[in-house]
Protein backbone atom coordinates (compact mmCIF):
# COMPACT_ATOMS: atom_id res chain seq x y z
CA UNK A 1 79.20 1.77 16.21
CA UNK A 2 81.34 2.86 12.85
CA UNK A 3 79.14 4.02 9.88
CA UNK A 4 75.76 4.53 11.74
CA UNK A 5 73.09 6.12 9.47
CA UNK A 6 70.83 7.42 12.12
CA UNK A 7 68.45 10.34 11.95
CA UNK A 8 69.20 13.27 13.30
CA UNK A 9 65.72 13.44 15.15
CA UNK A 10 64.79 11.57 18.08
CA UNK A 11 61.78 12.31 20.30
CA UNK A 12 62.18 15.96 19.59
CA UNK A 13 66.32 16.20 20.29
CA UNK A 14 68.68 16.77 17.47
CA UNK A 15 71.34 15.08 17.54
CA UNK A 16 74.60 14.43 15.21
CA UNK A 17 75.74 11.79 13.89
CA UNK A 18 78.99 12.15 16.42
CA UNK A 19 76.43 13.14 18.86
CA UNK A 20 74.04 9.93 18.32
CA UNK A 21 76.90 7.65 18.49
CA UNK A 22 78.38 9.25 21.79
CA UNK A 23 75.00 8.44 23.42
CA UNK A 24 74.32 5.62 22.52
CA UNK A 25 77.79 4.51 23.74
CA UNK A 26 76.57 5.33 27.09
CA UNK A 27 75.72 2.93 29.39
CA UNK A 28 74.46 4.55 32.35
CA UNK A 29 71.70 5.76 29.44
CA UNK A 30 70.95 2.26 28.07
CA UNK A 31 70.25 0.64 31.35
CA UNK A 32 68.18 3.77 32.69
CA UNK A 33 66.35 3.37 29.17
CA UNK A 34 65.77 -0.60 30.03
CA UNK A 35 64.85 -0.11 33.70
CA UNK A 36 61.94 2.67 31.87
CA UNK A 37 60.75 0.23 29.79
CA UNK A 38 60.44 -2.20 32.02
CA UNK A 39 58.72 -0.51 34.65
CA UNK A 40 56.13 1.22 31.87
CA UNK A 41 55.13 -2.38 31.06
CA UNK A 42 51.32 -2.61 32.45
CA UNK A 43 51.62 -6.31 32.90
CA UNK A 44 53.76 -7.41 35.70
CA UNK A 45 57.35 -8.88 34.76
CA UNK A 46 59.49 -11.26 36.70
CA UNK A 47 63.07 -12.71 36.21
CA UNK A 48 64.35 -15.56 37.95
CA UNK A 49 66.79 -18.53 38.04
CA UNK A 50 65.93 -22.22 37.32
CA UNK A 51 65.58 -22.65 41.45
CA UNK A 52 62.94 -20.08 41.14
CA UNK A 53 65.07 -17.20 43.05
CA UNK A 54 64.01 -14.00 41.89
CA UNK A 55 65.97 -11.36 40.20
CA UNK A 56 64.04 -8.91 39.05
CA UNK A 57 60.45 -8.08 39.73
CA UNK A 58 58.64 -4.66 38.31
CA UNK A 59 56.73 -1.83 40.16
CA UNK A 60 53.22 -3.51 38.64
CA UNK A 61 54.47 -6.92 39.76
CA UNK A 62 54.62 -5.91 43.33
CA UNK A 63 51.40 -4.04 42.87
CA UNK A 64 49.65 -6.73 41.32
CA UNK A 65 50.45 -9.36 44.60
CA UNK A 66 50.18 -6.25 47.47
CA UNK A 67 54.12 -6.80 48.40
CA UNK A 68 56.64 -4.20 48.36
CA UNK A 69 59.73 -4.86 46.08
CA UNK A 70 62.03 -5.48 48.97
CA UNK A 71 59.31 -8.08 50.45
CA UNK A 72 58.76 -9.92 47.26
CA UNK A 73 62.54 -10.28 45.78
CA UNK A 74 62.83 -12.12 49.00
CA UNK A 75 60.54 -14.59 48.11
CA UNK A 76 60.94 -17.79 46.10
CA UNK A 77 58.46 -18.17 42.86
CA UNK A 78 56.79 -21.57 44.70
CA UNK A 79 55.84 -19.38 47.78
CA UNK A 80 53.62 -17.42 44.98
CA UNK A 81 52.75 -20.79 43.75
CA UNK A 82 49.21 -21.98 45.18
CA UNK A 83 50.25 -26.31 46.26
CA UNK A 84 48.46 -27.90 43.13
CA UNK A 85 50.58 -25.91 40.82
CA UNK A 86 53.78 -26.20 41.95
CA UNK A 87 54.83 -29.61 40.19
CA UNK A 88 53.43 -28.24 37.06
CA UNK A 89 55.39 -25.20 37.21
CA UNK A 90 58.30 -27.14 37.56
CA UNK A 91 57.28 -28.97 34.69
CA UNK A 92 56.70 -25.90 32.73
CA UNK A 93 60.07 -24.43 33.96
CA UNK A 94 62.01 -27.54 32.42
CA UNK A 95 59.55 -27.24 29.47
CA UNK A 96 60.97 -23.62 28.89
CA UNK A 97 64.84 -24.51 28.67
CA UNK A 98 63.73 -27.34 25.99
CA UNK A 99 61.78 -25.16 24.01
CA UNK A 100 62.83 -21.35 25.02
CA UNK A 101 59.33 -19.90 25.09
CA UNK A 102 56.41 -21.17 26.12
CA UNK A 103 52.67 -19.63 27.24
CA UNK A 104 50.54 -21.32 30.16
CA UNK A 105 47.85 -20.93 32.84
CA UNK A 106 48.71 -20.87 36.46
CA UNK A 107 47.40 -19.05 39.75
CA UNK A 108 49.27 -17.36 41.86
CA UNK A 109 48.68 -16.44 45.61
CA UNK A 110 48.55 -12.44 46.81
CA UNK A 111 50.37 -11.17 50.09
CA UNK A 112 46.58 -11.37 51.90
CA UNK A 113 46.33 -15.00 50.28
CA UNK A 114 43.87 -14.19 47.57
CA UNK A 115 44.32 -16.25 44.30
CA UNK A 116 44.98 -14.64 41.06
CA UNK A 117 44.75 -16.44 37.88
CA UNK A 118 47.21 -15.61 35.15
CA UNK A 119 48.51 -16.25 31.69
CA UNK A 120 52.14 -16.39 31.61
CA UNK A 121 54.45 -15.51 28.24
CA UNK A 122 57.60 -16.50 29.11
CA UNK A 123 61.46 -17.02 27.84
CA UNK A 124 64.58 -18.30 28.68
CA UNK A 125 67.42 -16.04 28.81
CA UNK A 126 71.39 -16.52 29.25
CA UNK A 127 73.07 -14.34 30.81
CA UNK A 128 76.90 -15.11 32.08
CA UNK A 129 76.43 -18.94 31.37
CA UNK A 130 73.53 -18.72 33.42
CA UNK A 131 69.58 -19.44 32.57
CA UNK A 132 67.29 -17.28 33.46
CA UNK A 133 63.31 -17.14 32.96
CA UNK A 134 61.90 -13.62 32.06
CA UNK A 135 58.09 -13.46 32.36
CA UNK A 136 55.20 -11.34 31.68
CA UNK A 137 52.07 -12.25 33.78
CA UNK A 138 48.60 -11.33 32.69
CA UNK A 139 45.97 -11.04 35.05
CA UNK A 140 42.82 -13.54 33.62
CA UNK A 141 40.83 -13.98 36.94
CA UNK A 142 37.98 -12.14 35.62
CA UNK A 143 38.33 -14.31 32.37
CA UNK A 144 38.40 -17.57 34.27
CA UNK A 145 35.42 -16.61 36.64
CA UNK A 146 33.67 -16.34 33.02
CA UNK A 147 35.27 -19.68 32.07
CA UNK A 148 33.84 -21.19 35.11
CA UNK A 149 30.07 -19.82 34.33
CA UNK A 150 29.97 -20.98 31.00
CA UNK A 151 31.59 -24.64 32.40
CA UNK A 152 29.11 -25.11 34.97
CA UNK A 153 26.31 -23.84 32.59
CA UNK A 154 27.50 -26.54 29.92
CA UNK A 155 27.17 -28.95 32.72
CA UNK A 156 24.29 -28.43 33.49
CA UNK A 157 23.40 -28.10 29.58
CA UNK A 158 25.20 -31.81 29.22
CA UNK A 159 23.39 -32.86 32.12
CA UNK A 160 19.98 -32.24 30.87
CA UNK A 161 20.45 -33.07 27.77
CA UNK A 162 22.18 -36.53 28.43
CA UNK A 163 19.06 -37.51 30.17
CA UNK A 164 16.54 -36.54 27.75
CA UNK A 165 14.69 -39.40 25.85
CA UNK A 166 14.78 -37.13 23.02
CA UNK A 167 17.69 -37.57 20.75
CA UNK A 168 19.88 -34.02 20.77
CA UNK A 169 22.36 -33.20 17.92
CA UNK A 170 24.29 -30.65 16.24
CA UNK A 171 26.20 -30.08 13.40
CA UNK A 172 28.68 -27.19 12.25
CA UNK A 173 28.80 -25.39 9.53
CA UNK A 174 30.09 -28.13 7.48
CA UNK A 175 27.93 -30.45 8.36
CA UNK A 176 30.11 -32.42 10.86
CA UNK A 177 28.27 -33.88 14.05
CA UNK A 178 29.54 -31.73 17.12
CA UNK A 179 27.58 -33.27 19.45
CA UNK A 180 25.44 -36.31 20.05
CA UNK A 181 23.62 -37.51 22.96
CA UNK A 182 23.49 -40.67 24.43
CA UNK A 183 19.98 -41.20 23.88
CA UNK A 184 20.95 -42.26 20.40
CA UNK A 185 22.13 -45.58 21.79
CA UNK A 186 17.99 -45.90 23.52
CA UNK A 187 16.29 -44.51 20.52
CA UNK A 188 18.17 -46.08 17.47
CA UNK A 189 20.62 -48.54 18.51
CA UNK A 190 24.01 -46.09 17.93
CA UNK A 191 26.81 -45.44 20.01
CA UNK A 192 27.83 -41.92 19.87
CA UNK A 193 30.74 -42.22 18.55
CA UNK A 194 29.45 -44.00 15.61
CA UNK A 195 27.98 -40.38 14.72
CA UNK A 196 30.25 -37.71 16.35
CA UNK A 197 32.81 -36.02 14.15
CA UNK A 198 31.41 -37.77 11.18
CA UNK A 199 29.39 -35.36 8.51
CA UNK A 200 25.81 -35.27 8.57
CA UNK A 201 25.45 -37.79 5.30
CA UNK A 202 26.16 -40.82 8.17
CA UNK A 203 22.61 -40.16 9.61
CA UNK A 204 20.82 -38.72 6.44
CA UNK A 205 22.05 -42.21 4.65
CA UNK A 206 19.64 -44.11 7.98
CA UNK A 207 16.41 -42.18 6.06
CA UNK A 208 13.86 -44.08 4.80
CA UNK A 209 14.06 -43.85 0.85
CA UNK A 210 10.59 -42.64 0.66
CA UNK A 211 11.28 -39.76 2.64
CA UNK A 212 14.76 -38.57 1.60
CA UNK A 213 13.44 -35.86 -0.69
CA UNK A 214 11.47 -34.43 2.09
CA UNK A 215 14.84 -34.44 4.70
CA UNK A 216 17.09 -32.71 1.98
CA UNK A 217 14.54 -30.03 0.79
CA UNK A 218 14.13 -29.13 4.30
CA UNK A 219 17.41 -29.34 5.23
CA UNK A 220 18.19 -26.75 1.73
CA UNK A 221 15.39 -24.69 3.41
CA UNK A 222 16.31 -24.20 6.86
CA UNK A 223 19.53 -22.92 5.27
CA UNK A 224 18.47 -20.58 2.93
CA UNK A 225 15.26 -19.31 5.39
CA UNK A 226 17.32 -19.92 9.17
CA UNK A 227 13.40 -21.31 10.06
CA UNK A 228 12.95 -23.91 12.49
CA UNK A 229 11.41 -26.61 10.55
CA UNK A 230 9.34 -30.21 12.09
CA UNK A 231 9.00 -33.19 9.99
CA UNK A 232 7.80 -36.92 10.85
CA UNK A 233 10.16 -38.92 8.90
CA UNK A 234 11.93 -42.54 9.35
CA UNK A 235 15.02 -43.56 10.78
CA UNK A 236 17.03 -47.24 10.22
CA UNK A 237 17.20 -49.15 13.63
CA UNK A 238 20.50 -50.79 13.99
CA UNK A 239 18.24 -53.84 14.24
CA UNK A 240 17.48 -53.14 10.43
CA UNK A 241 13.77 -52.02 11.02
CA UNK A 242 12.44 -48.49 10.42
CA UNK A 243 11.22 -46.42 13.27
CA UNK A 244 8.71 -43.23 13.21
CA UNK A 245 10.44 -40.62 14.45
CA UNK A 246 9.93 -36.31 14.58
CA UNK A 247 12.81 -34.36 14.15
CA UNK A 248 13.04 -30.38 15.02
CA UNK A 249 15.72 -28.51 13.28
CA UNK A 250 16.90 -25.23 14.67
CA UNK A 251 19.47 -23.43 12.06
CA UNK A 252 22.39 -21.54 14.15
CA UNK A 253 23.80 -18.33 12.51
CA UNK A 254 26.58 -16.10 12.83
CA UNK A 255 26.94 -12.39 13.78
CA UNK A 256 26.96 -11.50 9.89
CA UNK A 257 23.48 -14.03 10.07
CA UNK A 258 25.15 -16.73 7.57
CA UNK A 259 23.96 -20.37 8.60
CA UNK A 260 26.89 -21.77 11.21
CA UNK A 261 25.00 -24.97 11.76
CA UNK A 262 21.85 -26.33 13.38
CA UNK A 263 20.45 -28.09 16.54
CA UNK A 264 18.42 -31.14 15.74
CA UNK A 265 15.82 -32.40 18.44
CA UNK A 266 14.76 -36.00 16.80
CA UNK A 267 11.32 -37.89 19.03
CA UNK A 268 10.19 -41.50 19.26
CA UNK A 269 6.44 -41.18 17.99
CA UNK A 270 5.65 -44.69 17.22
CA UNK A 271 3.17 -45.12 19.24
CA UNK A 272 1.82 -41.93 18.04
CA UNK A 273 1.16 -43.26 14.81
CA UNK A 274 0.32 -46.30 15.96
CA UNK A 275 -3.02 -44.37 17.72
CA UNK A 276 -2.97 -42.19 14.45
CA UNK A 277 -3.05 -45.55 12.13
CA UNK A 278 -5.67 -46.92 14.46
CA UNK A 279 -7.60 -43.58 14.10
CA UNK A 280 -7.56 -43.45 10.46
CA UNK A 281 -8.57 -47.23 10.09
CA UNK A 282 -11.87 -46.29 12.49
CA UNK A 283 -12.10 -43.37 10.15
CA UNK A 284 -12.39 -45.37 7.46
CA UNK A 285 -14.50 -47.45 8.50
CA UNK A 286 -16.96 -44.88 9.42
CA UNK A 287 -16.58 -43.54 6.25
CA UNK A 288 -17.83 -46.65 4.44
CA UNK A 289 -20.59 -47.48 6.95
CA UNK A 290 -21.70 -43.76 6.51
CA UNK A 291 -21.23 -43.94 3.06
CA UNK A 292 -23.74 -46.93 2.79
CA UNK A 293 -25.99 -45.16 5.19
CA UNK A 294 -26.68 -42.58 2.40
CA UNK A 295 -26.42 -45.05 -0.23
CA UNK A 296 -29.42 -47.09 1.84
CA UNK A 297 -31.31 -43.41 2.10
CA UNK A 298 -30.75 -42.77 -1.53
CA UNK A 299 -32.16 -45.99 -2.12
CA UNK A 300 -35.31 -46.16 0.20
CA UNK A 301 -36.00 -42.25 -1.32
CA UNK A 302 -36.34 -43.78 -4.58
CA UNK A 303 -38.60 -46.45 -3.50
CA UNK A 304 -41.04 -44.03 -2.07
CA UNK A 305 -40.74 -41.59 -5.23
CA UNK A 306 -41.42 -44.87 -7.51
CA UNK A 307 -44.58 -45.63 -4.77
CA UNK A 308 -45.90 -42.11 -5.48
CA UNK A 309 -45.09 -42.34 -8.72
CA UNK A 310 -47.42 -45.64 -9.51
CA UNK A 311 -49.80 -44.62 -7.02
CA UNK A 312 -50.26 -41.38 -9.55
CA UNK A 313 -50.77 -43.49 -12.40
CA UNK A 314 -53.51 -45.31 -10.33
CA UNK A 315 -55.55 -42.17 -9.75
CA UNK A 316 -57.57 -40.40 -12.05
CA UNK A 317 -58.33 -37.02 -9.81
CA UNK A 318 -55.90 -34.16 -11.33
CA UNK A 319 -55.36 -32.78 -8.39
CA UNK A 320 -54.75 -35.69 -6.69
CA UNK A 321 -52.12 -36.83 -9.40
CA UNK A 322 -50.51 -33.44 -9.10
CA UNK A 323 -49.94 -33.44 -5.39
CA UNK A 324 -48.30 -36.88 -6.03
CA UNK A 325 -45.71 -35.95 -7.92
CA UNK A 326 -45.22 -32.69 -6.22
CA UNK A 327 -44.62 -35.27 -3.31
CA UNK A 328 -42.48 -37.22 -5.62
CA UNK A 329 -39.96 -34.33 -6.66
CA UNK A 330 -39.50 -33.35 -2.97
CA UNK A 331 -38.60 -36.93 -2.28
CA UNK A 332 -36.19 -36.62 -5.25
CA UNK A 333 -34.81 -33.53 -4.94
CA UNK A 334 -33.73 -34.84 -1.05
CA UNK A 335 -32.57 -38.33 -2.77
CA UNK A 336 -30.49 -36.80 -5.22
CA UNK A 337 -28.19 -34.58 -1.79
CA UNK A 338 -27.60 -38.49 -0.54
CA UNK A 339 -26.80 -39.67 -3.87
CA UNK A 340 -24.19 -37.14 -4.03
CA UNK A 341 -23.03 -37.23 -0.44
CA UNK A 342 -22.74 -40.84 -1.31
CA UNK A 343 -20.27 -40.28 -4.55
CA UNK A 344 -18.04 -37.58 -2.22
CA UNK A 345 -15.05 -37.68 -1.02
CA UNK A 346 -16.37 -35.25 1.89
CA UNK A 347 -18.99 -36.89 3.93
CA UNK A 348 -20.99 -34.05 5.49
CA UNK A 349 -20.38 -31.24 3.04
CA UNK A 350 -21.79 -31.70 -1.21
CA UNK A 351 -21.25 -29.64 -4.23
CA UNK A 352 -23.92 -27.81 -4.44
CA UNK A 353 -23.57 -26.09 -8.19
CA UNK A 354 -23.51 -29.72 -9.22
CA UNK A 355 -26.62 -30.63 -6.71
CA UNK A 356 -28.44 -27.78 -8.47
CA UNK A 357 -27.88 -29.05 -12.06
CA UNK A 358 -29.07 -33.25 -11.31
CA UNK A 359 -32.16 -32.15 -9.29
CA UNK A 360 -33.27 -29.63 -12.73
CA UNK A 361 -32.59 -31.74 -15.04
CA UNK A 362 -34.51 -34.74 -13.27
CA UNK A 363 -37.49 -32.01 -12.32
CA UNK A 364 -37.75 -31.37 -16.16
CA UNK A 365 -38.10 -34.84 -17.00
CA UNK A 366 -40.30 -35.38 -14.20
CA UNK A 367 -42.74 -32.99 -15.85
CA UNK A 368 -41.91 -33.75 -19.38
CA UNK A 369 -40.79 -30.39 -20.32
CA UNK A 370 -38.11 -30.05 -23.07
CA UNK A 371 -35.44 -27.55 -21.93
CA UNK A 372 -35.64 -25.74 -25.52
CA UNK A 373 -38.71 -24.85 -24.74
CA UNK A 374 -38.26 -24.01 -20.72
CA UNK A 375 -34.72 -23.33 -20.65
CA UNK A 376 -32.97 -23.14 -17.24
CA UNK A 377 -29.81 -20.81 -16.16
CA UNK A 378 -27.85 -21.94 -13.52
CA UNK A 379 -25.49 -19.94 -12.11
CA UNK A 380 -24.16 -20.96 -8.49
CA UNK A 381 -20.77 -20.92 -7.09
CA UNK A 382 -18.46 -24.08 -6.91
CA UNK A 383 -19.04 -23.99 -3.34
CA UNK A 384 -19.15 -27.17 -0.77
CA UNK A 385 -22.63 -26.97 1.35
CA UNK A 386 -23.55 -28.95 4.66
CA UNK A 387 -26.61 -31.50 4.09
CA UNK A 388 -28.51 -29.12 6.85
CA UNK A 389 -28.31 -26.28 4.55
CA UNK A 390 -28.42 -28.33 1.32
CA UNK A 391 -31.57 -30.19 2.00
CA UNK A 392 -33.54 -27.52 2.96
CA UNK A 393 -32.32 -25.40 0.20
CA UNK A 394 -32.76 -27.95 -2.45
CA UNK A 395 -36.32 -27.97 -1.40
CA UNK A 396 -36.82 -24.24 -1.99
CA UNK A 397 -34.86 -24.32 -5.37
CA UNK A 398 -37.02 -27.23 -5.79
CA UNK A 399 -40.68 -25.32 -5.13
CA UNK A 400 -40.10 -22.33 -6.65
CA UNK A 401 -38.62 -24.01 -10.02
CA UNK A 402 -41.62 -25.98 -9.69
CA UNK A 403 -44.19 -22.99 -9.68
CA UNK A 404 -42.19 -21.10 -12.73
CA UNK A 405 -42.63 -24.17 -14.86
CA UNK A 406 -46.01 -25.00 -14.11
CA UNK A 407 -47.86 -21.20 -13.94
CA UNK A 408 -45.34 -19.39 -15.69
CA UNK A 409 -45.37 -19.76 -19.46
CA UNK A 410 -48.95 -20.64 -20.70
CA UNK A 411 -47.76 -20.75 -24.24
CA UNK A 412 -45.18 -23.19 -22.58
CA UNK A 413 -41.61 -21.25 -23.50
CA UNK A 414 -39.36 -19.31 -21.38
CA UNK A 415 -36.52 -18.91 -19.29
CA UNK A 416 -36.27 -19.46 -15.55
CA UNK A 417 -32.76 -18.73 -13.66
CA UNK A 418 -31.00 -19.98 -10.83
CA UNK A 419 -28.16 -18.01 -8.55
CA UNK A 420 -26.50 -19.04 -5.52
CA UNK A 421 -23.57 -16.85 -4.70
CA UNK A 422 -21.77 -15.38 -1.39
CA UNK A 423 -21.64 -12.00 -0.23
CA UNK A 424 -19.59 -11.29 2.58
CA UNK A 425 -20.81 -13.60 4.99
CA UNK A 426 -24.54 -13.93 3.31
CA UNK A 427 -25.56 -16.32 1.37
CA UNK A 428 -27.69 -15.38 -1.28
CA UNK A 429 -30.51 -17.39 -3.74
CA UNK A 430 -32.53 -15.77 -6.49
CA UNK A 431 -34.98 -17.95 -8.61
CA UNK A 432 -36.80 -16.14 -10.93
CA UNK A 433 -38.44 -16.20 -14.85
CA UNK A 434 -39.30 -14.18 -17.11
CA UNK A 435 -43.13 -15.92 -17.26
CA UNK A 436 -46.43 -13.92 -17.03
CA UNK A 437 -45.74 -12.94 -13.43
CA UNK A 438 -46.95 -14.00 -9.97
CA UNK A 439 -50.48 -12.85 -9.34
CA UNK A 440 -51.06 -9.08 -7.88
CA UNK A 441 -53.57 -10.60 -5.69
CA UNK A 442 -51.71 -13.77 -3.72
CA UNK A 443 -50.26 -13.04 -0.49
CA UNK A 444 -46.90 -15.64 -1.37
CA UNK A 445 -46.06 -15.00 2.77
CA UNK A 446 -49.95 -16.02 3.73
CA UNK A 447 -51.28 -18.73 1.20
CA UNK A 448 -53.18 -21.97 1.40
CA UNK A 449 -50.82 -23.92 -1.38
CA UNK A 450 -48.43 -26.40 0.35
CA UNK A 451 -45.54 -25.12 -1.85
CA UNK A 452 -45.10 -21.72 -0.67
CA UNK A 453 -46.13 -22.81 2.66
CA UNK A 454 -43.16 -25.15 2.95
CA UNK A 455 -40.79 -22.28 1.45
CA UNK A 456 -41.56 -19.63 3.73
CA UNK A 457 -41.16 -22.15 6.66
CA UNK A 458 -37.71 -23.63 5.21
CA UNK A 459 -36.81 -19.89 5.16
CA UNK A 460 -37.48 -19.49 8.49
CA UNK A 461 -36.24 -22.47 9.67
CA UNK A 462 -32.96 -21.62 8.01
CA UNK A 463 -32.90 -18.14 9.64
CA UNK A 464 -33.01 -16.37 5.77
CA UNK A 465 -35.04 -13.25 4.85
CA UNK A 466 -37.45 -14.12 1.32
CA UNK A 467 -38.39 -10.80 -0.76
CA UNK A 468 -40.60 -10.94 -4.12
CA UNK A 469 -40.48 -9.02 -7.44
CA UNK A 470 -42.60 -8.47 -9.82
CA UNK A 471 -40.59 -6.64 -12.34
CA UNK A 472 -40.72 -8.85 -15.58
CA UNK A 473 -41.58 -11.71 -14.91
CA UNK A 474 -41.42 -13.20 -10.91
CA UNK A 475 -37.90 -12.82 -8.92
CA UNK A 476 -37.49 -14.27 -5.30
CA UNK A 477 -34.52 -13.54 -3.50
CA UNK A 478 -33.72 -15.32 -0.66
CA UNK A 479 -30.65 -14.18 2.14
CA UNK A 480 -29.48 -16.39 4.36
């Protein structure tokens, strides 16, 4: 103890130099100092000999197994031992003079023969040319009833989804396959471990070509969003062929919500697009029969408008003539929503701005007006109508063009506009001109002329509300 620099403070005594060495010369001190720390330790301590024999055991030790010290030194370590651990801790007691520490799980049996799990650090120690084993036990039966939750739970997990038909996967962070289940082997012709532990490129590279783009953007996606994302996609059979498959990806994140992986849930649906290709095929099919349904109406409207048309030119009654090709135009103006249901892509629904435009410019040649002298003004929203509202309508448009062309400009120039437009959930048609004006004395709502007759039932029959103007000219405004 020569030339000890020690300070002269220690847990509030000060001591000299002489007075530090003096002490710690003392061994009465140094044991009573070992025994404290020993017995302060929370975790129970034992030391025995290679046999098992112990000779020491702490205050918590005997606490921890409900003996009293002079009970449990008489004991042997292998009557603590519960019978399915006891070659194992002889295996771990050899394993501890080979490698002089070691750490392990074992369960130990309490003086009223309750089982304690523990976690054991211990150490081999020579002492007089003798081997002893000094250990500190740590109580984990709490920890290991936990273990055993979460074990059964993943059984049952494993169990359910080893059974599914569904194929089941997940990958870590780095992309590496975690898990697979067996279902692979039913759905694509895999083994598991063809896939497990391998990175995630092994079952990307099985992707149809065609659809490769659409697996990596949403892989990229789920990663930067943490989204579930479902795509129908193709997978390579081991038999070489392509199957239809669904997959479900479910991004996994951490506590500081980073991506830490994903769940995949991948579905046979081949005989969901086999109904779906089946569907689209009748589809089709319809589409071309209806589209040659319209084509036929079209067709048979034009015969009748050329019928009314030569039986005009047969006639030599004005009026007669007149209310021919007043006929004729309605047939037209219904002709032309077939000819264009006919040309869409959209079977039940046409564009009406461009419905509006044909049917004007055919109902000024009809009556052999040049639009520089009668110029029309369209304005109607690129909006898709239903044939049962574009029929009717076109007739209205189609009677009320009619009547500003014929009555309203004597000296035979002017200007008569059309508007269609939305308004909230209305729909709402103006036709007007700025001609001489409709007559003060003419009921429109109660009149013997077939035109206005077949507008204010058409209005009705469409559920709209028809208000006149006389303001400059003649304004109807029509809201549906």
């Amino acid at each position: 103890m020569d030339n000890l620099d020690k300070p002269e403070s220690i847990e509030g005594f000060k001591l000299s130099n002489r007075d530090f060495t003096e002490l710690c010369q003392n061994n009465d001190l140094e044991e009573k100092l070992k025994e404290l720390i020993l017995e302060s330790a929370a975790d129970p301590i034992f030391v025995h000999d290679l046999k098992g024999n112990f000779i020491y055991i702490s205050n918590n030790a005997c606490k921890s197994l409900g003996y009293t010290k002079d009970e449990l030194i008489k004991l042997n370590l292998h009557d603590l031992v519960i019978p399915k651990y006891k070659k194992f801790i002889d295996a771990r007691i050899k394993e501890i003079q080979l490698k002089n520490k070691l750490v392990f799980q074992t369960a130990h049996f309490r003086k009223d023969k309750s089982i304690i799990n523990v976690e054991v650090h211990a150490r081999a120690m020579e002492f007089q040319d003798e081997v002893f084993i000094f250990s500190i036990s740590h109580d984990i039966t709490n920890l290991k009833r936990i273990e055993d939750v979460i074990k059964e739970r993943e059984k049952h997990l494993s169990l359910i989804t080893d059974n599914m038909l569904d194929l089941i996967y997940q990958v870590n962070n780095d992309g590496i396959f975690e898990y697979v289940s067996p279902s692979i082997t039913d759905l694509l012709g895999y083994d598991r471990e063809d896939i497990i532990g391998k990175k995630d490129f092994e079952l990307i590279k099985l992707v149809h070509p065609d659809d490769l783009k659409l697996i990596i953007d949403s892989l990229q996606m789920a990663i930067t969003t943490l989204k579930p994302k479902r795509i129908q996609h193709r997978y390579k059979h081991a038999d070489g062929n392509y199957i239809w498959v669904e997959t479900i990806g479910n991004p996994l994140s951490n506590e500081k919500g980073e991506f830490s992986g994903a769940v995949y849930i991948t579905r046979d649906i081949r005989e969901l697009k086999k109904i779906e290709d089946q569907f689209k095929s009748s589809l089709e099919e319809k589409e071309v029969l209806l589209k040659e349904i319209h084509h036929r109406v079209k067709n048979n409207m034009q015969i009748i408008s050329s019928l009314l048309n030569l039986q005009a030119k047969c006639l030599t009654d004005e009026n007669a003539v007149n209310s021919l090709k007043e006929s004729r135009d309605r047939v037209i103006s219904m002709a032309i929503v077939h000819e264009k249901l006919y040309q869409s892509d959209d079977l039940s629904r046409i564009d009406f701005a461009e419905y509006i435009k044909k049917f004007v410019t055919d109902l000024l040649s009809s009556y052999e007006i040049n639009s520089r002298s009668v110029r029309p003004k369209i304005d109607v929203e690129n909006i898709l109508l239903d044939i049962n509202f574009a029929i009717p309508c076109g007739l209205i448009i189609n009677e009320l063009f009619s009547n500003s062309i014929k009555h309203a400009f004597p000296e035979g120039f002017g200007e008569v506009c059309i508007k269609f437009h939305l308004n909230n959930s209305e729909r709402v048609l103006i036709v007007s001109d700025n001609g001489i004006g409709f007559p003060e004395d003419l009921d429109y709502q109660n009149t013997k002329t077939l035109g206005l007759q077949l507008v204010n039932a058409l209005v009705n029959q469409l559920n709209g509300k028809i208000e006149l103007f006389r303001n400059e000219g003649t304004t109807f405004k029509i809201i549906f």
